[in-house]
C-alpha atoms as a PDB file:
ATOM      1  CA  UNK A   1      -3.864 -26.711 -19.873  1.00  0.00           C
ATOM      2  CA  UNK A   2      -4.026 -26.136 -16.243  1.00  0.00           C
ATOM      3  CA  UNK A   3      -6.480 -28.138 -14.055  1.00  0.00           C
ATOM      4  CA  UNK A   4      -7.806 -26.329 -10.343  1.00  0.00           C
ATOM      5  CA  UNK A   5      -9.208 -28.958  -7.767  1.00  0.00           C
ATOM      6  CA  UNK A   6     -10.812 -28.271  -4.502  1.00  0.00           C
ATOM      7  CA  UNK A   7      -9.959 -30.614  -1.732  1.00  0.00           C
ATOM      8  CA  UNK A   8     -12.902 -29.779   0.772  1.00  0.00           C
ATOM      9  CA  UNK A   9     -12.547 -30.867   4.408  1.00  0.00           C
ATOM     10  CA  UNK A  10     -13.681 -29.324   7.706  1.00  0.00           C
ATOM     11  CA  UNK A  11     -10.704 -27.190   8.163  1.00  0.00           C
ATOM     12  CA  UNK A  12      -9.908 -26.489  11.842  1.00  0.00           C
ATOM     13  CA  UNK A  13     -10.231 -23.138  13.255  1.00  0.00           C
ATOM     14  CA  UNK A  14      -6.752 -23.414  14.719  1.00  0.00           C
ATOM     15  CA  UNK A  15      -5.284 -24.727  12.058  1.00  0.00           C
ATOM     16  CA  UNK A  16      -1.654 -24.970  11.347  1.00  0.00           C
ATOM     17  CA  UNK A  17      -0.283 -25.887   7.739  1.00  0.00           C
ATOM     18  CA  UNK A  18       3.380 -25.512   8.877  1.00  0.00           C
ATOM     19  CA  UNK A  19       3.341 -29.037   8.979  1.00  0.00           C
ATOM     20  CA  UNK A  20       2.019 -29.345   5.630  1.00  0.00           C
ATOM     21  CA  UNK A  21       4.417 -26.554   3.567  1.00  0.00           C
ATOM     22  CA  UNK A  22       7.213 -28.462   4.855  1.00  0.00           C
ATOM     23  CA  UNK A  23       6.495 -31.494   2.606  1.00  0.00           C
ATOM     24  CA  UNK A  24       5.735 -29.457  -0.176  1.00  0.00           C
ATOM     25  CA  UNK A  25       8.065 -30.066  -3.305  1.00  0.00           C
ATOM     26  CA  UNK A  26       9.057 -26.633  -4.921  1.00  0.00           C
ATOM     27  CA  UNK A  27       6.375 -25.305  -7.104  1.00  0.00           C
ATOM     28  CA  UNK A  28       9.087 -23.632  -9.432  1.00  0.00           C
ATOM     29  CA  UNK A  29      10.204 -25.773 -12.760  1.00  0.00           C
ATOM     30  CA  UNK A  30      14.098 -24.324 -12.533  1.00  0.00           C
ATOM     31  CA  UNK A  31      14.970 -24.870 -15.683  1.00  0.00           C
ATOM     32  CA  UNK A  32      11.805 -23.078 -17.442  1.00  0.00           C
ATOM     33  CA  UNK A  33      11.254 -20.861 -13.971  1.00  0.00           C
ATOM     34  CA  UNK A  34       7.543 -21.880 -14.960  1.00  0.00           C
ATOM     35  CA  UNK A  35       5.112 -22.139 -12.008  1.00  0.00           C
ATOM     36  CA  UNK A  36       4.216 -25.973 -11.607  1.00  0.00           C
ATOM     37  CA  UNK A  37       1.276 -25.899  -9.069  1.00  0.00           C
ATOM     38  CA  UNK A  38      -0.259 -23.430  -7.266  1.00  0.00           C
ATOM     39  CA  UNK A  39      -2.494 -23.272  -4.615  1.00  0.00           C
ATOM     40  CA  UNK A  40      -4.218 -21.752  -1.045  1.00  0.00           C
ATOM     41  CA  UNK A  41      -6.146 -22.668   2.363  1.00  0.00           C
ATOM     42  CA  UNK A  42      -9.940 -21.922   2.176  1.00  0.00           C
ATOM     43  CA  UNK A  43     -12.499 -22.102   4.764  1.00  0.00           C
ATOM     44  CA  UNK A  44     -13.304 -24.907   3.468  1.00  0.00           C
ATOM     45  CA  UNK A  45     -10.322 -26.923   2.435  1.00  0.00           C
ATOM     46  CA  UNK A  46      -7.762 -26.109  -0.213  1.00  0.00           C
ATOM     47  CA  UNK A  47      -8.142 -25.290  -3.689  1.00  0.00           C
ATOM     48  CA  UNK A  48      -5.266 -26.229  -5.604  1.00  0.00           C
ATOM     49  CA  UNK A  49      -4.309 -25.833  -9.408  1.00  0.00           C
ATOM     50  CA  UNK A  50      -1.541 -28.133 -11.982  1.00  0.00           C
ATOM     51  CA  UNK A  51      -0.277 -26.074 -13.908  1.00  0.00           C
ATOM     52  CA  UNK A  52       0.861 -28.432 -15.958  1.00  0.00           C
ATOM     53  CA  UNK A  53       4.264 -28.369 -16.202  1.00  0.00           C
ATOM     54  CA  UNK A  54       5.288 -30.699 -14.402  1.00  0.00           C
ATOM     55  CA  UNK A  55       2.961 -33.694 -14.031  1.00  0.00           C
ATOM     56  CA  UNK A  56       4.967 -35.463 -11.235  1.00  0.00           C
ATOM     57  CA  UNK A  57       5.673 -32.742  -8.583  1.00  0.00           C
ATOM     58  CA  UNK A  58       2.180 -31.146  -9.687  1.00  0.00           C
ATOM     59  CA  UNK A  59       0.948 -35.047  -8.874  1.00  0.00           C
ATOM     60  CA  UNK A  60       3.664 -35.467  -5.158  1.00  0.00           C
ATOM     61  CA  UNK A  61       2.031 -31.900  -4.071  1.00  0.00           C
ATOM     62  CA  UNK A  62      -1.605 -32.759  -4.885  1.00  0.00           C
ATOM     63  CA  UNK A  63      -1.025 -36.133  -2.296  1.00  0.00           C
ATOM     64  CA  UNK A  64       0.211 -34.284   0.543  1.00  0.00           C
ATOM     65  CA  UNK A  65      -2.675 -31.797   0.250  1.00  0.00           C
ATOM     66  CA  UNK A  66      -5.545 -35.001   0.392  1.00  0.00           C
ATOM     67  CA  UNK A  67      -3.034 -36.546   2.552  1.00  0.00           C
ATOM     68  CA  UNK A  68      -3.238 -33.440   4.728  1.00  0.00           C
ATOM     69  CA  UNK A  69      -7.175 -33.160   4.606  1.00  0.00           C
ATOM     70  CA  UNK A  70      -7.955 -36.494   5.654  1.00  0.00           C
ATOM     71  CA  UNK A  71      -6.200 -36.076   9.229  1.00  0.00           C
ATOM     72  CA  UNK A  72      -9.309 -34.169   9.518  1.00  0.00           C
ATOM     73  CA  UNK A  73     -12.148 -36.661   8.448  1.00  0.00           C
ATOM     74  CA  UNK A  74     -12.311 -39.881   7.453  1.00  0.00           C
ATOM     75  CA  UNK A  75     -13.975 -38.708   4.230  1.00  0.00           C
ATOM     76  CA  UNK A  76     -13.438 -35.263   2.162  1.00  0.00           C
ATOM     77  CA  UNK A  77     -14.762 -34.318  -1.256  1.00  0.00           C
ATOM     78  CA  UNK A  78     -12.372 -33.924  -4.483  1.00  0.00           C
ATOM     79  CA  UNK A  79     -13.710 -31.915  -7.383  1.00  0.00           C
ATOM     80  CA  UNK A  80     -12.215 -30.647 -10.491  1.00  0.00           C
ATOM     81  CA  UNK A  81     -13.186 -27.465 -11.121  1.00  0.00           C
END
């Protein structure tokens, strides 16, 4: 059962997610070559989805993308779509 999030912040209008993919754990499951997150860069945030394969990279990757969105607030809204 997959679950999709969106992870809205006020996303920069120069902004640079180099930083951010980086960090990211591989979203690949090598031994099933299943697809354990997924994700992309809105307007206004991220939306990003578990695909349940993996529960603790799918969990690591989540972090770094609310991790990410609060260098640009002090607040930003989580919701499960």
């Amino acid at each position: 059962m997959e679950i999709e999030y969106r992870i809205k912040f006020s996303v920069p209008a120069n902004y640079d997610p180099a930083g951010l993919f980086e960090k990211m754990p591989s979203p690949i499951h090598r031994k099933s070559m299943s697809e354990i997150y997924n994700y992309r860069i809105e307007k206004d945030g991220f939306y990003f989805v578990d695909r349940a394969v993996d529960s603790s990279v799918a969990s690591g990757a989540f972090r770094h993308f609310v991790d990410e969105a609060l260098k640009y607030g002090k607040s930003i809204e989580i919701v499960r779509l």
